[in-house]
PDB file of N, CA and C in Angstrom:
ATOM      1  N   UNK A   1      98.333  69.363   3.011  1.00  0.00           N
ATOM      2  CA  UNK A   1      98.389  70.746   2.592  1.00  0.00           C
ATOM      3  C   UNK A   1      97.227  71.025   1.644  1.00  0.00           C
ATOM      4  N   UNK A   2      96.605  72.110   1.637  1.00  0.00           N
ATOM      5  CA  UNK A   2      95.664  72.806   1.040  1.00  0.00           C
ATOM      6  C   UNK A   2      95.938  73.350  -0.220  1.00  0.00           C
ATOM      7  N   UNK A   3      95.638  72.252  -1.226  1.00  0.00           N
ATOM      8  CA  UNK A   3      96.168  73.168  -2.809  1.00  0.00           C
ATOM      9  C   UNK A   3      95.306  73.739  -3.552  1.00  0.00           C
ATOM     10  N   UNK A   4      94.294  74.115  -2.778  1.00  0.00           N
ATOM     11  CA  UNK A   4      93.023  75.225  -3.405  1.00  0.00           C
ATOM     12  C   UNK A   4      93.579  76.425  -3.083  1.00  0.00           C
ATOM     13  N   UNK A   5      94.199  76.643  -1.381  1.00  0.00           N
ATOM     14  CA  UNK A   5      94.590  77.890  -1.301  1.00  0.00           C
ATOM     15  C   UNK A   5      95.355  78.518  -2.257  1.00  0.00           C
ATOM     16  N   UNK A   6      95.008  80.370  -1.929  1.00  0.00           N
ATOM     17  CA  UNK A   6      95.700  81.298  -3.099  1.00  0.00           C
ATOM     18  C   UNK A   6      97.000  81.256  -2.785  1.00  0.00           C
ATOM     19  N   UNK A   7      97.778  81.215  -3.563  1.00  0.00           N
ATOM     20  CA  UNK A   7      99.489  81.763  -3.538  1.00  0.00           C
ATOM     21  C   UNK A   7      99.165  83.486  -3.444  1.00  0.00           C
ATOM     22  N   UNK A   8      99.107  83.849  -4.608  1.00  0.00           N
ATOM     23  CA  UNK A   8      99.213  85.441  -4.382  1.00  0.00           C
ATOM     24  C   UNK A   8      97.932  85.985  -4.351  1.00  0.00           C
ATOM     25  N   UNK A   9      97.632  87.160  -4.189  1.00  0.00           N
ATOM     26  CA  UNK A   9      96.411  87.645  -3.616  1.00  0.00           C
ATOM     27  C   UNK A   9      96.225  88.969  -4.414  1.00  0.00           C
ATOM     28  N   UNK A  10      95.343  89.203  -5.124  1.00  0.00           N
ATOM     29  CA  UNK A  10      94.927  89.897  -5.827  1.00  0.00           C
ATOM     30  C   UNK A  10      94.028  91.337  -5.360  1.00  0.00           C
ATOM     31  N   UNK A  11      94.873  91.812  -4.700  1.00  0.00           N
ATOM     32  CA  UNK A  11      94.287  93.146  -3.613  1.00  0.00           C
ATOM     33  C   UNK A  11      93.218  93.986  -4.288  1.00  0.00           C
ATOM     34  N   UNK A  12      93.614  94.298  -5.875  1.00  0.00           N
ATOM     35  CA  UNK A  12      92.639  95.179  -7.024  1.00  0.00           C
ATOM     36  C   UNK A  12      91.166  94.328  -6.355  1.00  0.00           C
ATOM     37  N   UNK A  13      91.057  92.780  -6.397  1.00  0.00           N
ATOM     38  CA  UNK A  13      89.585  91.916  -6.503  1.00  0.00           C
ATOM     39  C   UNK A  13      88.750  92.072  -5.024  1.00  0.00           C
ATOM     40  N   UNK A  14      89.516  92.930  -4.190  1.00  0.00           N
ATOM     41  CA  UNK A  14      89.029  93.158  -2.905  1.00  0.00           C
ATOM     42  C   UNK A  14      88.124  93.897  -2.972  1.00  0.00           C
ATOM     43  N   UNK A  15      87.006  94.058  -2.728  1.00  0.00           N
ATOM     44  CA  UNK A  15      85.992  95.129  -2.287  1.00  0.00           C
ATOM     45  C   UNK A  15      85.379  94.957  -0.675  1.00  0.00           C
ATOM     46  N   UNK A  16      85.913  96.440  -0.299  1.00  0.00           N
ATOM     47  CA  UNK A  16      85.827  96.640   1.069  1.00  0.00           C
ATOM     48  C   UNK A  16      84.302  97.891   1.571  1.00  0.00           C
ATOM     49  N   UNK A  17      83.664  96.704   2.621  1.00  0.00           N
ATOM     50  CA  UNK A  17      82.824  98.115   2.569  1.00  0.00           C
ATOM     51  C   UNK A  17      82.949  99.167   3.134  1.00  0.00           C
ATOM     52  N   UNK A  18      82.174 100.264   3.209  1.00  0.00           N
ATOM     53  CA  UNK A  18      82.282 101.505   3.811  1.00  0.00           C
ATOM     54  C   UNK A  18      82.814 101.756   4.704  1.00  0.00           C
ATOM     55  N   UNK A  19      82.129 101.096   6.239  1.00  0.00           N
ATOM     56  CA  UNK A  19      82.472 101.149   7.464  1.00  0.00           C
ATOM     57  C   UNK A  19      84.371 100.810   7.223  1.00  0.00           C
ATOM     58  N   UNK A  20      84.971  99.765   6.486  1.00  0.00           N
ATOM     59  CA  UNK A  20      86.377  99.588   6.471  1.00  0.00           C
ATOM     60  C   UNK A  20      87.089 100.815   6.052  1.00  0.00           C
ATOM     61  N   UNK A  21      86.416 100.964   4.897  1.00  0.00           N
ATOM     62  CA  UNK A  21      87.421 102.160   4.355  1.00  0.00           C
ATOM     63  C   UNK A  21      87.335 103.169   5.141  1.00  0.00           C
ATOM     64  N   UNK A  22      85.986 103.750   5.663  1.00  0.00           N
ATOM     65  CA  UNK A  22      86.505 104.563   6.767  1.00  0.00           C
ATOM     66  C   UNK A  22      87.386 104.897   7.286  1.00  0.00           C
ATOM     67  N   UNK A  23      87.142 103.322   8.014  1.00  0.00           N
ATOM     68  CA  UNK A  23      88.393 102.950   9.293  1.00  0.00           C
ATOM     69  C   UNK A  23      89.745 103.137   8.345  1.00  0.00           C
ATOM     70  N   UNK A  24      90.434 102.529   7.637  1.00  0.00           N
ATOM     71  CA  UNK A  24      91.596 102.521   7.154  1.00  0.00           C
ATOM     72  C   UNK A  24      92.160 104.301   6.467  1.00  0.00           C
ATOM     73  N   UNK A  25      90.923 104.770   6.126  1.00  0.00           N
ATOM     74  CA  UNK A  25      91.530 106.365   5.960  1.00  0.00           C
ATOM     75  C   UNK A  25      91.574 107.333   7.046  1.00  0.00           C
ATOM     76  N   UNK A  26      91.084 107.024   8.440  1.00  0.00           N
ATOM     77  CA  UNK A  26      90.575 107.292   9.352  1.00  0.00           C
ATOM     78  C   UNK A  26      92.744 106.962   9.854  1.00  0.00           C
ATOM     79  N   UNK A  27      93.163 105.994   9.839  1.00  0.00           N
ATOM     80  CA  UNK A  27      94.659 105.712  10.326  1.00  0.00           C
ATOM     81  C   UNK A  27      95.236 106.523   9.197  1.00  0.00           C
ATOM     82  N   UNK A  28      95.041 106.474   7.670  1.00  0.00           N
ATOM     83  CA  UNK A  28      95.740 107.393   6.919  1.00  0.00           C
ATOM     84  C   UNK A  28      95.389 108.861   7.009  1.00  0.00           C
ATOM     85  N   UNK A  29      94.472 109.298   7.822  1.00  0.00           N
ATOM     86  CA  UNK A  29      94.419 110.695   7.938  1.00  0.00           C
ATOM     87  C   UNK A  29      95.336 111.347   9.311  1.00  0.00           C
ATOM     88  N   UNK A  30      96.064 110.061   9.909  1.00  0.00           N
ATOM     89  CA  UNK A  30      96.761 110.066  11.323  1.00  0.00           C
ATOM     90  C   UNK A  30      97.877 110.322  10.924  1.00  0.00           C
ATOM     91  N   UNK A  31      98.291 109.371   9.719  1.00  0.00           N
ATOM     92  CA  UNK A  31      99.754 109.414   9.542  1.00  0.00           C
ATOM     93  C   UNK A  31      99.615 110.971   8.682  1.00  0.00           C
ATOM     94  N   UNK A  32      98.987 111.222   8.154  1.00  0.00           N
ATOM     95  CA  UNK A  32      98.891 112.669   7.132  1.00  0.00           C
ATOM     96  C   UNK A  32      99.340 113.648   8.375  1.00  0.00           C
ATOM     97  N   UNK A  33      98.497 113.804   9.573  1.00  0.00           N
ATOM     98  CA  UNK A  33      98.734 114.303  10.343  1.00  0.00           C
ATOM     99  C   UNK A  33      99.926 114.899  10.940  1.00  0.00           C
ATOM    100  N   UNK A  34     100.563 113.336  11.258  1.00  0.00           N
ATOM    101  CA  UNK A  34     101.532 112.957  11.722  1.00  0.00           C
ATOM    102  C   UNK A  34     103.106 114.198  11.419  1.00  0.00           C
ATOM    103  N   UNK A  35     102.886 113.516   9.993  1.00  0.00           N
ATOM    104  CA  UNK A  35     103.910 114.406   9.023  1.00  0.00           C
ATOM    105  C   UNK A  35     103.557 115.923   8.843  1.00  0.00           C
ATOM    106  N   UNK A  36     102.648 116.324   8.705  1.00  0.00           N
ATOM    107  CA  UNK A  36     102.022 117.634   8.640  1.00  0.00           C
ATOM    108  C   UNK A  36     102.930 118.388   9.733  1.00  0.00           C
ATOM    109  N   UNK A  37     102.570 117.880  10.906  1.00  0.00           N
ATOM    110  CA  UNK A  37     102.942 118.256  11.960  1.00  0.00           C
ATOM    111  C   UNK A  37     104.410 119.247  11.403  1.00  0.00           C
ATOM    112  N   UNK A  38     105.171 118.194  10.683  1.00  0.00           N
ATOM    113  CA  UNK A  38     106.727 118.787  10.700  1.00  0.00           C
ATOM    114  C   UNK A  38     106.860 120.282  10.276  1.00  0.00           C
ATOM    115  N   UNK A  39     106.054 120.222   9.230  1.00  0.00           N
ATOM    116  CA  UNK A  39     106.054 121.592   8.304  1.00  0.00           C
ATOM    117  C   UNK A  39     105.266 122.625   9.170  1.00  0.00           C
ATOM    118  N   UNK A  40     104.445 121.866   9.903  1.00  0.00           N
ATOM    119  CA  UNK A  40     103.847 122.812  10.924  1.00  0.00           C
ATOM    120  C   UNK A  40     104.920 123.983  11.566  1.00  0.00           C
ATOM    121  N   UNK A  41     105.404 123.112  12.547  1.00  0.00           N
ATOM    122  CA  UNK A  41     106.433 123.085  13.366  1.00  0.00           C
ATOM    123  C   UNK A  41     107.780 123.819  12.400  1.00  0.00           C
ATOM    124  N   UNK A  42     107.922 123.509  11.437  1.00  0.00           N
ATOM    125  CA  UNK A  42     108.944 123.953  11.072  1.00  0.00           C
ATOM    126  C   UNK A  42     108.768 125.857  10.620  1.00  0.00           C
ATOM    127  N   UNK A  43     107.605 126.040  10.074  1.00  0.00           N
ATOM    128  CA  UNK A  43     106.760 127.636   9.469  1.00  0.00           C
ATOM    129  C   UNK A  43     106.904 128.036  10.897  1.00  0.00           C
ATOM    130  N   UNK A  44     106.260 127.339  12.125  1.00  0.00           N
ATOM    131  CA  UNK A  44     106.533 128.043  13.593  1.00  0.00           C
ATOM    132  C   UNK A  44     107.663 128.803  13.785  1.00  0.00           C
ATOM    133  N   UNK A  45     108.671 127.157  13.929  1.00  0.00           N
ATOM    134  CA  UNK A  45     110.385 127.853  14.051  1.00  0.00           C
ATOM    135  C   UNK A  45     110.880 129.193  13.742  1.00  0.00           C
ATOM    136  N   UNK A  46     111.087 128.707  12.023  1.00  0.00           N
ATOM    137  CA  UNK A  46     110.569 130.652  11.440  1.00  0.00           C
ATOM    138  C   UNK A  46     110.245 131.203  11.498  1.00  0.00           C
ATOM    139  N   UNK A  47     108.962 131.125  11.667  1.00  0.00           N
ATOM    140  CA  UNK A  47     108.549 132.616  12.083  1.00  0.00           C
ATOM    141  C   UNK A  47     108.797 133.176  13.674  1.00  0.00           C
ATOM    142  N   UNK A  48     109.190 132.896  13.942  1.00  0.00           N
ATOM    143  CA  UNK A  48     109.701 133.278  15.352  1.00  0.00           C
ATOM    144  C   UNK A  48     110.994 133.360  15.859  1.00  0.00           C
ATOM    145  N   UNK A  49     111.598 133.116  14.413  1.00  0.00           N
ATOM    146  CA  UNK A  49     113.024 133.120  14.571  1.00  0.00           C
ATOM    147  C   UNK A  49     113.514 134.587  14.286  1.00  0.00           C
ATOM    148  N   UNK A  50     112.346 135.468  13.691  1.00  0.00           N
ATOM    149  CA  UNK A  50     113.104 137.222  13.398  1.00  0.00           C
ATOM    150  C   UNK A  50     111.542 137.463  13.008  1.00  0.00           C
ATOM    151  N   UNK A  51     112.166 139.178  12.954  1.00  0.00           N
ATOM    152  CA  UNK A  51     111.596 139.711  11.716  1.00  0.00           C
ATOM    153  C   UNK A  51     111.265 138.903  10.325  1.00  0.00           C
ATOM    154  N   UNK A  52     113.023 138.740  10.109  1.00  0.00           N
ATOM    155  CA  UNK A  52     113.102 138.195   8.466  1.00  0.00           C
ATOM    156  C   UNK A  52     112.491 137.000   8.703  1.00  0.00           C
ATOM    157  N   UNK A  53     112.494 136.073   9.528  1.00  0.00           N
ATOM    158  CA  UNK A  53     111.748 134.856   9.334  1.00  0.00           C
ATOM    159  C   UNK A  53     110.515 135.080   9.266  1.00  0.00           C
ATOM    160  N   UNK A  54     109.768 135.572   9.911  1.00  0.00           N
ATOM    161  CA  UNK A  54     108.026 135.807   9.879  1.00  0.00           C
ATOM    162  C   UNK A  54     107.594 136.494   8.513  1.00  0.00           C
ATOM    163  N   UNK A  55     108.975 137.401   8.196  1.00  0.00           N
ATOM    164  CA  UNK A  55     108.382 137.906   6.782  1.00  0.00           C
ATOM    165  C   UNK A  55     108.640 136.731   5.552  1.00  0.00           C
ATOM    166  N   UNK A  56     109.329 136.056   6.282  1.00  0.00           N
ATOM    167  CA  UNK A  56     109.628 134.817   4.920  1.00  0.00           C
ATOM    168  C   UNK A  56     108.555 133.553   5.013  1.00  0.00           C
ATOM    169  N   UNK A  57     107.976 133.548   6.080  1.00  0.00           N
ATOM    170  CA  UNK A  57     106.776 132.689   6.256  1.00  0.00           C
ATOM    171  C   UNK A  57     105.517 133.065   5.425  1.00  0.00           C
ATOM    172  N   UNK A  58     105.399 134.353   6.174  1.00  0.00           N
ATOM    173  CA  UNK A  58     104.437 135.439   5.278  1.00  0.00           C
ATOM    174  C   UNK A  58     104.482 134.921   3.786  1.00  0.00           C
ATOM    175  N   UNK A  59     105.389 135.209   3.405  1.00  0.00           N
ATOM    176  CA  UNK A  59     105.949 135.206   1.858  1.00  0.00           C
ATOM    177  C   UNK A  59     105.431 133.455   1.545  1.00  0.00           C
ATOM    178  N   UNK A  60     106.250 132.583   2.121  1.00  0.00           N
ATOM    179  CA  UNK A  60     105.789 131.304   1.612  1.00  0.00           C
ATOM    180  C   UNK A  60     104.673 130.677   2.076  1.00  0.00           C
ATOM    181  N   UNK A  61     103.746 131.546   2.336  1.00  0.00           N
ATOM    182  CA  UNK A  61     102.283 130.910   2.472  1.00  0.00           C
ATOM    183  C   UNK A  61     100.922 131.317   1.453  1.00  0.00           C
ATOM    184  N   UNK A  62     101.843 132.798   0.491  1.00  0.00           N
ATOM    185  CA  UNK A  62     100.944 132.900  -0.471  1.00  0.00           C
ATOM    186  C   UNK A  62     101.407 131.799  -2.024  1.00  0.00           C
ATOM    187  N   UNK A  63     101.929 131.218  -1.457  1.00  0.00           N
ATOM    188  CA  UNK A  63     102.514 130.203  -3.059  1.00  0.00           C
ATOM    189  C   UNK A  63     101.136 128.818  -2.623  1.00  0.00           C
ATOM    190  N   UNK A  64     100.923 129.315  -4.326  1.00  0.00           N
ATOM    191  CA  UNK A  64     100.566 127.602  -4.407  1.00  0.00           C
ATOM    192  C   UNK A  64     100.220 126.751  -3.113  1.00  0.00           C
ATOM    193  N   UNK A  65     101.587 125.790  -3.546  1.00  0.00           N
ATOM    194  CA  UNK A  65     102.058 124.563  -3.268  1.00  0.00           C
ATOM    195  C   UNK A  65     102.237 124.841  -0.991  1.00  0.00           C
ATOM    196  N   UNK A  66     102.232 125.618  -0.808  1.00  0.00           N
ATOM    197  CA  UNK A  66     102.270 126.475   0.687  1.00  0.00           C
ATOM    198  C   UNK A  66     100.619 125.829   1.063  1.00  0.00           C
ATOM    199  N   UNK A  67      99.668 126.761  -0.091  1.00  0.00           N
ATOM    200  CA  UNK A  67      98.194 126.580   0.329  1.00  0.00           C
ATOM    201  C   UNK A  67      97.959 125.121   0.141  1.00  0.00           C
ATOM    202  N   UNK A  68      98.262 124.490  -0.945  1.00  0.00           N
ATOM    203  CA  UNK A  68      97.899 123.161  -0.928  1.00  0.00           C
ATOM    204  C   UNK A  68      98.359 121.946   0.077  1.00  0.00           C
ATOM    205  N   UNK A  69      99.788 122.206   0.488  1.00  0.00           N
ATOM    206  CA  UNK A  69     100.231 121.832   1.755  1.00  0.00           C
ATOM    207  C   UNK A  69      99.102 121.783   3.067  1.00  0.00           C
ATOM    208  N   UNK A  70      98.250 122.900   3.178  1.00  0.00           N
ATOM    209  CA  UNK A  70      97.960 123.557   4.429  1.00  0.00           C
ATOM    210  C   UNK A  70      96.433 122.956   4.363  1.00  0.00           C
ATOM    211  N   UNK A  71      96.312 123.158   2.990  1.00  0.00           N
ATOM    212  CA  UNK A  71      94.456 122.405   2.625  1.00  0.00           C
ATOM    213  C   UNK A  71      94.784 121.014   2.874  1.00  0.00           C
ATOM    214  N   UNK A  72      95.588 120.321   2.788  1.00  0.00           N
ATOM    215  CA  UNK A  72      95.684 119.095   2.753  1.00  0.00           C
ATOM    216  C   UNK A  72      95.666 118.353   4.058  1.00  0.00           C
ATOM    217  N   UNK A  73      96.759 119.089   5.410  1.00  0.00           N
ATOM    218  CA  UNK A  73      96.918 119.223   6.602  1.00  0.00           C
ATOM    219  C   UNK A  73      95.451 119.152   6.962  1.00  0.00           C
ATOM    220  N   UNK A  74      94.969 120.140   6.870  1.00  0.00           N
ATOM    221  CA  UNK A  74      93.275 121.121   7.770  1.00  0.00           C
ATOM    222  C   UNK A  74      92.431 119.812   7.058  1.00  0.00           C
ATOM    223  N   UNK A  75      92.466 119.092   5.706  1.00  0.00           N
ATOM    224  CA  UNK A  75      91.186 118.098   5.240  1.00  0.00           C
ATOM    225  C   UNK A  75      91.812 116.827   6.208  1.00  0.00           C
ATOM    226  N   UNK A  76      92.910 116.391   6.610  1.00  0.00           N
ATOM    227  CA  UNK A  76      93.093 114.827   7.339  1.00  0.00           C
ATOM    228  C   UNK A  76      92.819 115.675   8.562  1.00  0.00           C
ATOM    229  N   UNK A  77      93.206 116.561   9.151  1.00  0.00           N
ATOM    230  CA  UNK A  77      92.433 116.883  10.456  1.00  0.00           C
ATOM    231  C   UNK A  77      91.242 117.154  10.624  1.00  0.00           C
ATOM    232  N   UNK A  78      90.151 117.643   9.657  1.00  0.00           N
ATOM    233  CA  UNK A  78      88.796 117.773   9.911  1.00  0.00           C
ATOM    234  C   UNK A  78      88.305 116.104   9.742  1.00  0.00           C
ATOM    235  N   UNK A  79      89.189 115.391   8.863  1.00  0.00           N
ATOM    236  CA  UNK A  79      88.471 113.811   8.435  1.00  0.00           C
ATOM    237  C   UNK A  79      88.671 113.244   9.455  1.00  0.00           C
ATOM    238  N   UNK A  80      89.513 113.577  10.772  1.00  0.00           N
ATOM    239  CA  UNK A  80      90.304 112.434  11.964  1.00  0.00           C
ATOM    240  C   UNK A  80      89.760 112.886  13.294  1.00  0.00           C
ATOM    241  N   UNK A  81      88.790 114.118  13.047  1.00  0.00           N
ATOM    242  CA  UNK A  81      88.036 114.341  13.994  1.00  0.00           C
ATOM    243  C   UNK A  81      86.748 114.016  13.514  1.00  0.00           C
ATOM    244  N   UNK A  82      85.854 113.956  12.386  1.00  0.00           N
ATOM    245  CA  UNK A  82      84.650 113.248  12.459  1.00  0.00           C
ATOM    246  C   UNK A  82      84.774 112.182  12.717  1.00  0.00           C
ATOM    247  N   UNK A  83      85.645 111.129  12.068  1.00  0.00           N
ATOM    248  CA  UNK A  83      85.675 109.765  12.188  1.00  0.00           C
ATOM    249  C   UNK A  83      86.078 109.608  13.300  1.00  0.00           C
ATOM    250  N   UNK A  84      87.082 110.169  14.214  1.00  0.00           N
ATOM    251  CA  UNK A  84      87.353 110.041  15.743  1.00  0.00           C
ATOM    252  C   UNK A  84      86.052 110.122  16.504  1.00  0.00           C
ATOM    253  N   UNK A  85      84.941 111.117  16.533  1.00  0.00           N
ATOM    254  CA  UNK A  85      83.752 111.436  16.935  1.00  0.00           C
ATOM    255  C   UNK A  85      83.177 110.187  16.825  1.00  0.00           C
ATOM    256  N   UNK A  86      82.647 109.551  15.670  1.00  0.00           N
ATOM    257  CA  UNK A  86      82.249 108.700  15.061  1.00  0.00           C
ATOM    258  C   UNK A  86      82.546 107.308  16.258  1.00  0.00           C
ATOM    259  N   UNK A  87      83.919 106.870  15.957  1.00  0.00           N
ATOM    260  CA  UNK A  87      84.540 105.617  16.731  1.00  0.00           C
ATOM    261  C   UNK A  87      84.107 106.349  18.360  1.00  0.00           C
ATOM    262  N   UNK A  88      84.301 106.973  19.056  1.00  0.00           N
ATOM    263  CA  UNK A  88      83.805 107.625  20.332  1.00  0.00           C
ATOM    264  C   UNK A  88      81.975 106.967  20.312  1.00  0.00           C
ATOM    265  N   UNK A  89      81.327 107.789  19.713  1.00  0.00           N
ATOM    266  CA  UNK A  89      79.797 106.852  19.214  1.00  0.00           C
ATOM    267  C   UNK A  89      79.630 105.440  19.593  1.00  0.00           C
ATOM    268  N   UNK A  90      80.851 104.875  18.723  1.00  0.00           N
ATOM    269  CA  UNK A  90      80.917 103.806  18.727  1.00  0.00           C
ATOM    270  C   UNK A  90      81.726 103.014  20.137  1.00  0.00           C
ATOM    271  N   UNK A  91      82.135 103.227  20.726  1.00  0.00           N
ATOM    272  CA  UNK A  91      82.833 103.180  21.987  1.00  0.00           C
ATOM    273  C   UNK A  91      81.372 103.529  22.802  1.00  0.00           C
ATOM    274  N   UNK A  92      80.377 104.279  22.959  1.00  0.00           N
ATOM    275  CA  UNK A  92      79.508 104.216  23.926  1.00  0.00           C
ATOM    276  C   UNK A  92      78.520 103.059  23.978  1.00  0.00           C
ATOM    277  N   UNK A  93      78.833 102.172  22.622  1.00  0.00           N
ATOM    278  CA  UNK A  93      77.728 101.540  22.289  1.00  0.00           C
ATOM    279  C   UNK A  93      76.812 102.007  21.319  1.00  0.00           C
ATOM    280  N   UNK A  94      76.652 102.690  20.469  1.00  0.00           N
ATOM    281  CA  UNK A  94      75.692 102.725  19.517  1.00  0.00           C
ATOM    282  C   UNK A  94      76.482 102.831  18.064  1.00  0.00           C
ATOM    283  N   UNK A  95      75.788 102.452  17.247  1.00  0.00           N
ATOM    284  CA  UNK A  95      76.322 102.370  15.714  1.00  0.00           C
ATOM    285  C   UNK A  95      77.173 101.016  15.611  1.00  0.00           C
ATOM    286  N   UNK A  96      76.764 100.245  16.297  1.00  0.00           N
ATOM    287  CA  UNK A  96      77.476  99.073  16.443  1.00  0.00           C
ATOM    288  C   UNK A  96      76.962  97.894  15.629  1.00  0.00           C
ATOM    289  N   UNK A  97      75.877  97.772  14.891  1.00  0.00           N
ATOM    290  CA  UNK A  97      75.099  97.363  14.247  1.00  0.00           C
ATOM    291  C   UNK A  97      75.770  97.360  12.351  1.00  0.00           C
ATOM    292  N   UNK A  98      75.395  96.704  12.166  1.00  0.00           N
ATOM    293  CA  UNK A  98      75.512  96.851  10.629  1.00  0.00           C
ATOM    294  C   UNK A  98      74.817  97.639   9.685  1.00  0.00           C
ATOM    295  N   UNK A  99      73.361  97.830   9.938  1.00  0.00           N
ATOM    296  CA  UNK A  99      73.390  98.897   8.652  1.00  0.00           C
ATOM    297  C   UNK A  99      73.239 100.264   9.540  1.00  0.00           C
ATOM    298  N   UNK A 100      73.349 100.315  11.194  1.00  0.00           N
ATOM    299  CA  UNK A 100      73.839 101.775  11.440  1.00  0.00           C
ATOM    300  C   UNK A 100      75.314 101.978  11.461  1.00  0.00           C
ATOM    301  N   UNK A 101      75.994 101.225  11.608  1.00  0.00           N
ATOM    302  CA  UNK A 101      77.453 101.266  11.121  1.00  0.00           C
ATOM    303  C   UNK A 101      77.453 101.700   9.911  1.00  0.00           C
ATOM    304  N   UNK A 102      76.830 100.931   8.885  1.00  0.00           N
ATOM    305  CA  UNK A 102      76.829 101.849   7.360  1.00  0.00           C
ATOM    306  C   UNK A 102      76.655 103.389   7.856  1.00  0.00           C
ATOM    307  N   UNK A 103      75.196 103.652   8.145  1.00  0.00           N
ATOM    308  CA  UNK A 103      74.615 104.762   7.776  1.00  0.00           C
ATOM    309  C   UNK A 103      75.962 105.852   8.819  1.00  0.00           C
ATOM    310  N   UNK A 104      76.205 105.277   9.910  1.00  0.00           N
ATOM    311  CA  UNK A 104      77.497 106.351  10.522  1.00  0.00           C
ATOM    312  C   UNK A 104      78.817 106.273   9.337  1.00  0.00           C
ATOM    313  N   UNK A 105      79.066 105.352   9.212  1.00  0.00           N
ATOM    314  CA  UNK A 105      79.968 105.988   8.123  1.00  0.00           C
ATOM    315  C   UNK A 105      79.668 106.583   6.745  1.00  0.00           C
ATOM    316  N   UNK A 106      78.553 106.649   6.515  1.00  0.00           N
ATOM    317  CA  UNK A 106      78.117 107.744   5.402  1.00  0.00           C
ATOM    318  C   UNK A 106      78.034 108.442   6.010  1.00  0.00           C
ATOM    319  N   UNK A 107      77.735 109.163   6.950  1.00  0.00           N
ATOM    320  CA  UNK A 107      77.489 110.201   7.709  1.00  0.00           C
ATOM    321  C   UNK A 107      79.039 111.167   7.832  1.00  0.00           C
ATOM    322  N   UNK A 108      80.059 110.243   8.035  1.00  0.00           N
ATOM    323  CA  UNK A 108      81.369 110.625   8.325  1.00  0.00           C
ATOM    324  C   UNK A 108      81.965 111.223   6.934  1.00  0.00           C
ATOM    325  N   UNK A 109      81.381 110.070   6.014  1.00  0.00           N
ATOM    326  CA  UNK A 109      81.968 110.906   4.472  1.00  0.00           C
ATOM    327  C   UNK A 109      81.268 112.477   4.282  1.00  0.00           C
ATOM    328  N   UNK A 110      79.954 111.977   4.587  1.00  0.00           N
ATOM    329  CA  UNK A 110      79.172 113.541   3.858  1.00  0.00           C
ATOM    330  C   UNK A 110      79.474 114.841   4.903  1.00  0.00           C
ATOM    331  N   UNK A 111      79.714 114.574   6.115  1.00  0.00           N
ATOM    332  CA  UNK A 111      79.928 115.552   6.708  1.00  0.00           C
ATOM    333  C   UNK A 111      81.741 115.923   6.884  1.00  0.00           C
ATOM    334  N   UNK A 112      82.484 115.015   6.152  1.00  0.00           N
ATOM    335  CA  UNK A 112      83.860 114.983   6.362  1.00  0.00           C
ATOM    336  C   UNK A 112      83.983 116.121   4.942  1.00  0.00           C
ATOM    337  N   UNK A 113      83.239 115.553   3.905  1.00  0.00           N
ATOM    338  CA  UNK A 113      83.669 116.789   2.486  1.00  0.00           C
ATOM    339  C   UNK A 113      82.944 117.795   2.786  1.00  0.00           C
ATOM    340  N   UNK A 114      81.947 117.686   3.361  1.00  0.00           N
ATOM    341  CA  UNK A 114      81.226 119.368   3.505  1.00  0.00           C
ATOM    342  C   UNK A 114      82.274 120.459   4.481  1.00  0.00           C
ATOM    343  N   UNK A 115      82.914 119.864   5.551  1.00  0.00           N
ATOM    344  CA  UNK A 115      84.056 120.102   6.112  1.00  0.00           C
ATOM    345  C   UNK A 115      85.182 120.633   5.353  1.00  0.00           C
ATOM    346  N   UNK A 116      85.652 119.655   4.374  1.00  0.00           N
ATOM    347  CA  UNK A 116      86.879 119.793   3.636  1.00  0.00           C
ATOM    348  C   UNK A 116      86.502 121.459   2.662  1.00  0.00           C
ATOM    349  N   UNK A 117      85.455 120.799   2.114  1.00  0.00           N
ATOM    350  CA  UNK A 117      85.006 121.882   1.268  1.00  0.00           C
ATOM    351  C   UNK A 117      85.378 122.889   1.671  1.00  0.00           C
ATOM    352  N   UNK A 118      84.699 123.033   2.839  1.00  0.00           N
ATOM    353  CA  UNK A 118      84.855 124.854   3.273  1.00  0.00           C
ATOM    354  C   UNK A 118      86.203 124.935   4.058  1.00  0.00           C
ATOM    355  N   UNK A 119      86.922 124.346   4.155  1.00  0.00           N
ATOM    356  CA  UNK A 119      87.956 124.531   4.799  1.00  0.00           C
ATOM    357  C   UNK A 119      89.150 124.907   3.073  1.00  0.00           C
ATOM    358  N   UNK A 120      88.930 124.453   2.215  1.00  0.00           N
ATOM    359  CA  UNK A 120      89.164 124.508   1.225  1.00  0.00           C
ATOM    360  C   UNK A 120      88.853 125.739   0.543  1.00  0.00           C
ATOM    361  N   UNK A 121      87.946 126.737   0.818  1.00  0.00           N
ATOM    362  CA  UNK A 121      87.572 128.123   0.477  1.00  0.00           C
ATOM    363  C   UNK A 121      88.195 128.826   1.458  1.00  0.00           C
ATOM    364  N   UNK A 122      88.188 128.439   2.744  1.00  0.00           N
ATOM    365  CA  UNK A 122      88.677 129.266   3.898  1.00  0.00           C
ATOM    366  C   UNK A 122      90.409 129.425   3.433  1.00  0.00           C
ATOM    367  N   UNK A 123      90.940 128.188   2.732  1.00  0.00           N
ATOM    368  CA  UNK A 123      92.480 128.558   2.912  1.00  0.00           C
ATOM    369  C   UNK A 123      92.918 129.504   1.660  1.00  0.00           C
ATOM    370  N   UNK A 124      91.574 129.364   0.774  1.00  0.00           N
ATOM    371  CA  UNK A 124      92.054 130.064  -0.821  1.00  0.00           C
ATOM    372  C   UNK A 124      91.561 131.202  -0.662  1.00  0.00           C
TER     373      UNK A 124
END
């Protein structure tokens, strides 16, 4: 047996590069999605359930916590379609490389917040 190996693993001492984190917020912008969906689906229901429901949708989409919901939704869907674009790229064969793998996933950040950004003025 190997008594150099670690027992516990110190996740904080990890440094991951770019291209990873991408990838790993790239699945957390899926599951964001995922769930989004419900509240989606659920403001639908309502509003199509009456009058009074569409006017109560109406109503709970100028609050706050409504817009921040909705900015939050629209930023993992604009982030899960660059980085989807991105992995597609990468599926034809190019960016497969290491420092164009970097430079595509900088590419995915800077064009993922310039995205968010304005999607972020568009909902306020």
């Amino acid at each position: 047996m190997n008594s150099k190996r670690p027992v516990n693993l110190d996740l904080s001492k990890f440094h991951f590069p770019l291209p990873a984190i991408t990838s790993i917020l790239h699945r957390i912008s899926g599951i964001i999605i995922f769930v989004g969906i419900a509240f989606m689906l659920y403001g639908l229901q309502l509003s199509l359930s009456g009058e009074d429901g569409f006017n109560a949708v109406g109503n709970l989409l100028d609050s706050f916590l409504a817009k921040l919901i909705i900015w939050g939704i629209l930023s993992a869907l604009l982030y899960h379609l660059v980085a989807g674009i991105k992995h597609l790229i990468m599926d034809m064969g190019y960016c497969e490389e290491l420092q164009s793998g970097r430079l595509a996933a900088q590419a995915t950040v800077v064009i993922s917040v310039i995205l968010i950004v304005l999607a972020g003025v568009w909902v306020w």
